[in-house]
Protein backbone atom coordinates (compact mmCIF):
# COMPACT_ATOMS: atom_id res chain seq x y z
CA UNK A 1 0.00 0.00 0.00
CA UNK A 2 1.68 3.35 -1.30
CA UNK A 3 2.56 6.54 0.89
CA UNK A 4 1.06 4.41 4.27
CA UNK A 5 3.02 2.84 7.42
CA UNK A 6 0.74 0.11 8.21
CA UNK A 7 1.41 -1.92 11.64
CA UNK A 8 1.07 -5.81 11.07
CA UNK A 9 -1.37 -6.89 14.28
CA UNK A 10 -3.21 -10.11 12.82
CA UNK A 11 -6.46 -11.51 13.84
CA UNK A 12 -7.02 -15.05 13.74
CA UNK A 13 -10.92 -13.73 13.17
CA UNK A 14 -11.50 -13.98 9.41
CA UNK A 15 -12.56 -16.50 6.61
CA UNK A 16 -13.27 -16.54 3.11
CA UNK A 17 -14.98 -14.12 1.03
CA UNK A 18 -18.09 -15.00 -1.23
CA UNK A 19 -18.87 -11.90 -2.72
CA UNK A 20 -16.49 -8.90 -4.29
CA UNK A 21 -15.45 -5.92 -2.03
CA UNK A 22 -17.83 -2.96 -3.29
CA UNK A 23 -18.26 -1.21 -0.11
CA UNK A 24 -16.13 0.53 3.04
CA UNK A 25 -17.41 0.08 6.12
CA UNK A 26 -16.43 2.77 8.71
CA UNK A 27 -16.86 1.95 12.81
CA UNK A 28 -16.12 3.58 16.20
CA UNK A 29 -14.17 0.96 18.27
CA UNK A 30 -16.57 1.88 21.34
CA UNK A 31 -13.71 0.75 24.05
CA UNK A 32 -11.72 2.75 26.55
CA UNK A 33 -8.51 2.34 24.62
CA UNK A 34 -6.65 1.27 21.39
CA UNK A 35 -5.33 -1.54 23.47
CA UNK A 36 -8.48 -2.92 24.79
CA UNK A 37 -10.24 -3.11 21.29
CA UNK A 38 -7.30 -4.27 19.63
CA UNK A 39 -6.65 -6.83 22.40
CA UNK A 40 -10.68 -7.67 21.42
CA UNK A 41 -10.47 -7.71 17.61
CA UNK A 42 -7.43 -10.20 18.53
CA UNK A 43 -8.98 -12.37 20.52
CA UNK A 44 -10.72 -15.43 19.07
CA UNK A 45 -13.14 -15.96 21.80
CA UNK A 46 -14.57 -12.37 21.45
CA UNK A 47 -15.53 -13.60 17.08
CA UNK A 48 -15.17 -9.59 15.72
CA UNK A 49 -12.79 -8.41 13.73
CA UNK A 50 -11.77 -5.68 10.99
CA UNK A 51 -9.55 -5.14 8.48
CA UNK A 52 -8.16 -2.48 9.97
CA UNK A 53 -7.82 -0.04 13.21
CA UNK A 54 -7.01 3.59 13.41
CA UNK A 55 -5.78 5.40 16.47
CA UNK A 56 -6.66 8.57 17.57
CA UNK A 57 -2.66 9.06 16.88
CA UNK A 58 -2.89 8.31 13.05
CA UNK A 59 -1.39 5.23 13.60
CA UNK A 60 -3.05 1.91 10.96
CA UNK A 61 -3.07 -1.31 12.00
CA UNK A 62 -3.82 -4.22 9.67
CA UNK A 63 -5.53 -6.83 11.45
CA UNK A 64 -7.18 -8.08 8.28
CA UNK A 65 -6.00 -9.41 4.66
CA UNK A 66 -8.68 -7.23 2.64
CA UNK A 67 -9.00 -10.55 0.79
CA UNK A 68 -10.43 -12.35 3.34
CA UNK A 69 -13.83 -11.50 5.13
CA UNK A 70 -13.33 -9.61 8.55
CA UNK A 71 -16.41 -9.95 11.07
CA UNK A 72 -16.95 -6.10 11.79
CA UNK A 73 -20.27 -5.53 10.62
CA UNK A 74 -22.61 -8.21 12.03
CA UNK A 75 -26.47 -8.96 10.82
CA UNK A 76 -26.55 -5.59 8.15
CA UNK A 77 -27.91 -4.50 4.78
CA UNK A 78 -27.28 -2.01 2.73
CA UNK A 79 -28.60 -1.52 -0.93
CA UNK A 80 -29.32 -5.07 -2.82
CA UNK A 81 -26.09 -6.14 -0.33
CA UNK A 82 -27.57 -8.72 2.15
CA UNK A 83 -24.11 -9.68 3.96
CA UNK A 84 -22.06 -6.83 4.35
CA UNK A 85 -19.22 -8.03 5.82
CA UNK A 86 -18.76 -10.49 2.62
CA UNK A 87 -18.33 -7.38 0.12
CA UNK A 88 -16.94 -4.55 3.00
CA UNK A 89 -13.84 -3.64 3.95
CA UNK A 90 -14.30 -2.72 7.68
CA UNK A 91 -12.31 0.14 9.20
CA UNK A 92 -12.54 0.43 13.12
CA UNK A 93 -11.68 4.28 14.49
CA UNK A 94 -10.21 4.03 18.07
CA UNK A 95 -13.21 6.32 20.12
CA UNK A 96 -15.14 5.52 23.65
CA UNK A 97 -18.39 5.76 21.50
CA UNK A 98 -21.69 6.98 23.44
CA UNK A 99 -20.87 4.24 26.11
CA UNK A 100 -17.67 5.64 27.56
CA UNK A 101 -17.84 9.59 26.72
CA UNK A 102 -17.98 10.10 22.76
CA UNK A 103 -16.11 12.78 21.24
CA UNK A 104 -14.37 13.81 17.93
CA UNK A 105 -11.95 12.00 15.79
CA UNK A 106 -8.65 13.82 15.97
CA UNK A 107 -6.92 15.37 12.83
CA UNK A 108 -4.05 12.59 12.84
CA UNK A 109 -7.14 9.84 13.26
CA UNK A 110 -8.74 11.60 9.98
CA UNK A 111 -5.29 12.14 8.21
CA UNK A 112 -4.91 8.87 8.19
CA UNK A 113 -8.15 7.55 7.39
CA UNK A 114 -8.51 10.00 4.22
CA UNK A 115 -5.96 8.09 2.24
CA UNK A 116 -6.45 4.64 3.34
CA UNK A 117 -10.05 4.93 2.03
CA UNK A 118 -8.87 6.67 -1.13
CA UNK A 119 -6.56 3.99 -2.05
CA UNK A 120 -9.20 1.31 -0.61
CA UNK A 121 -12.38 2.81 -2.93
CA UNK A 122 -9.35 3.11 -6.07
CA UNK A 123 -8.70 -0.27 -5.81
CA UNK A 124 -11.75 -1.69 -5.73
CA UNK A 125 -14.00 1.02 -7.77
CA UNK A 126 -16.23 1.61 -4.85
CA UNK A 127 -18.92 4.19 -5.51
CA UNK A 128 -19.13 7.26 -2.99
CA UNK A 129 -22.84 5.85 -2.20
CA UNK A 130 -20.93 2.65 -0.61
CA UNK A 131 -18.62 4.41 1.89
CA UNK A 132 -20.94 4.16 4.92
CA UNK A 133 -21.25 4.16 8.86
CA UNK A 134 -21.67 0.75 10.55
CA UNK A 135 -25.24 2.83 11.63
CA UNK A 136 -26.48 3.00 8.23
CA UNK A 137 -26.39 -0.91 7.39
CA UNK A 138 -27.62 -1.98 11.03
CA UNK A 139 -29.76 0.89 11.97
CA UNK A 140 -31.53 -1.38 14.41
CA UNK A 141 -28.81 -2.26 16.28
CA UNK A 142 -25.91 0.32 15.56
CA UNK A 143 -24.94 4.05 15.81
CA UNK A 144 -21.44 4.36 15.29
CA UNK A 145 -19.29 6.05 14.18
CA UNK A 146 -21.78 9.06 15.00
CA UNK A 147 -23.28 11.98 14.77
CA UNK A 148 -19.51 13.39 15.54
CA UNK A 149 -17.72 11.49 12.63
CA UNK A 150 -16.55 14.38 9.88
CA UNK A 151 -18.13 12.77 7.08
CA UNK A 152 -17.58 16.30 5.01
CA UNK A 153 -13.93 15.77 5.45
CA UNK A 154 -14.77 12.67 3.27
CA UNK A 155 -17.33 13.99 0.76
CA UNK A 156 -15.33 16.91 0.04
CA UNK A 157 -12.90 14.53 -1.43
CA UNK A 158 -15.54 12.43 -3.25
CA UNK A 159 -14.74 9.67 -0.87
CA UNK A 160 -18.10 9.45 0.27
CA UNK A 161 -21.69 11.72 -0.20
CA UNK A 162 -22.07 15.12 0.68
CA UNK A 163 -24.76 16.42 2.56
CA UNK A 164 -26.79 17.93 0.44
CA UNK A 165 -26.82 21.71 0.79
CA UNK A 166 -28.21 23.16 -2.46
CA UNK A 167 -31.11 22.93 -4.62
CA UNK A 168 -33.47 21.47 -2.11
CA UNK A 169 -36.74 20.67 -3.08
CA UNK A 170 -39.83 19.16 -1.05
CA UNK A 171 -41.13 16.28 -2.99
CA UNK A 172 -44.17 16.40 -0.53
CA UNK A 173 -44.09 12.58 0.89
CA UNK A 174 -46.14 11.10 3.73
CA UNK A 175 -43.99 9.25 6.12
CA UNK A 176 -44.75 6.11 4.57
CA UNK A 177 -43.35 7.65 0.95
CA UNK A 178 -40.50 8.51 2.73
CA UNK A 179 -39.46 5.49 3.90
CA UNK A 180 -40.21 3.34 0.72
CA UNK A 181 -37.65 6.12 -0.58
CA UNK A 182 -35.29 5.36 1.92
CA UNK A 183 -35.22 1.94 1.28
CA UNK A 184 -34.38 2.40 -2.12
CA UNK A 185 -31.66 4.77 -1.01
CA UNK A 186 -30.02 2.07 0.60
CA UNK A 187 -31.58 1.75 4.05
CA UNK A 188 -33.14 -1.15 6.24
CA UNK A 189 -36.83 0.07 7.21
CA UNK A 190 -38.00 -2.84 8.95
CA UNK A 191 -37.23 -0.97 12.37
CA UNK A 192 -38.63 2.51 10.71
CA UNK A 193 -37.67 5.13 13.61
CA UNK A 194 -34.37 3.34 13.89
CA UNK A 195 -34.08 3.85 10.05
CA UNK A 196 -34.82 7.48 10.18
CA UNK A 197 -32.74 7.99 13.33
CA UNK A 198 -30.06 6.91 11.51
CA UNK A 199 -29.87 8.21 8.51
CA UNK A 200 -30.74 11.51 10.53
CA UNK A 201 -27.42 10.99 12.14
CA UNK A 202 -25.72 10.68 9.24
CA UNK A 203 -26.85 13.55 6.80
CA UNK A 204 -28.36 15.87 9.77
CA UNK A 205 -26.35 15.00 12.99
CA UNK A 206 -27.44 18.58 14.45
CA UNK A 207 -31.03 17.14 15.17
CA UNK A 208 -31.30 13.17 15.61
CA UNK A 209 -35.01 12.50 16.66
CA UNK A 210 -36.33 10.00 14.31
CA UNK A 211 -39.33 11.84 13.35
CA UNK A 212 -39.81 12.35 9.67
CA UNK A 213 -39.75 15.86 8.58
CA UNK A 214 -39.71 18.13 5.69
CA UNK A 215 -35.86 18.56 5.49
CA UNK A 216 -35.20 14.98 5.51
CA UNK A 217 -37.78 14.29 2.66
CA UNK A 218 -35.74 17.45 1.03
CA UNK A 219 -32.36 15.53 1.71
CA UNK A 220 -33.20 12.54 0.98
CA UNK A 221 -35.15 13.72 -2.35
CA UNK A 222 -31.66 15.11 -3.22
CA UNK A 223 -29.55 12.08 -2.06
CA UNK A 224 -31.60 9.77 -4.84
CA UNK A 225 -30.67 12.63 -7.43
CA UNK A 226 -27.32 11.38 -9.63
CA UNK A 227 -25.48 14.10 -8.22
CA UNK A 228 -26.23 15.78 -4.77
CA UNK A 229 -24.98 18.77 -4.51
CA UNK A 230 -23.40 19.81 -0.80
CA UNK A 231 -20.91 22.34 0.18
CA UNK A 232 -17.77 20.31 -0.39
């Protein structure tokens, strides 16, 4: 991998693929310290895994071949993609998460996560649409990496979508129109507030409540457009 120091750190957690890598899966470790969730992703008992970790420091570990399947994303969906973890690459971001005092991923953290998933979405021609949050493919059961995770930082590199910020139109839904149209977004519905919740918290983190309203039909309206248009 060009330009990247990568620290070796296998996991014995992993088997073989049966689908092609077409997404990026990104996570919040959710554990007091790099050690303790790399000393879990390690640990065969504990079954989880990911291809690879990022300290708050910048530092990458590989834990993961990205040709074999990691276990990092658990019962998902996403799109026409029923097992995620087969066709992800799964990157884990060292943070406490809402369980031990969340709080924002440091400028080294993102410095090195910005390359790795350029050269990770080169290599395997993933579309922006498939760079996602472990909350968007198991809304019922998931909410990292958060409503503090710098996803501009990502979309203003076309490594992932924007917000939309521009051109916003209400296409006058009822809630149940809205969620059909966040299914074919991408979405799992069958928990619906969970749904909205979370894709609340990841194209309006300002105001999570998982209530349908008219900006998210506007967002969302725009998000199913070929190009969004945001402020990146």
């Amino acid at each position: 991998m060009s330009g990247l120091d990568i620290v070796e750190t296998p996991s014995p957690n992993f088997n073989a693929r049966d689908a092609e890598i077409s997404m990026i899966v990104l996570h919040y470790t959710g554990m007091r310290s790099a050690e303790e969730a790399l000393a879990r992703l390690c640990d065969p008992l504990a079954e989880v895994s990911a291809h690879y970790l990022i300290d708050e420091d910048g530092t990458i570990h590989r834990l993961v071949a990205e040709d074999k399947r990691a276990w990092h994303a658990g019962k998902s969906h996403w799109r026409d993609i029923p097992n995620v973890n087969s066709a992800s690459i799964g990157i884990e971001l060292v943070n406490p998460g809402h369980e031990h005092g969340y709080r924002e991923f440091p400028p080294a953290q993102m410095g090195s996560l910005i390359p790795l998933v350029a050269e990770i979405k080169e290599r395997y021609g993933i579309t922006r649409g498939n760079v996602v949050g472990h909350s968007d493919v198991a809304p019922a059961r998931k909410e990292d990496p958060g409503e503090l995770f710098n996803w501009h930082a990502l979309a203003r590199l076309r490594l992932a979508l924007p917000r939309p910020t521009r051109n916003l139109v209400d296409p006058g839904w009822s809630d149940a129109g809205f969620m059909l149209a966040l299914q074919r977004f991408g979405y799992d519905i069958d928990d619906a507030p969970a749904a909205v919740t979370a894709f609340q918290r990841r194209f309006r983190p300002e105001m999570i409540d998982g209530e349908i309203d008219r900006e998210c039909c506007c967002l969302l309206l725009a998000l199913l457009l070929p190009q969004p248009q945001g402020d990146d």
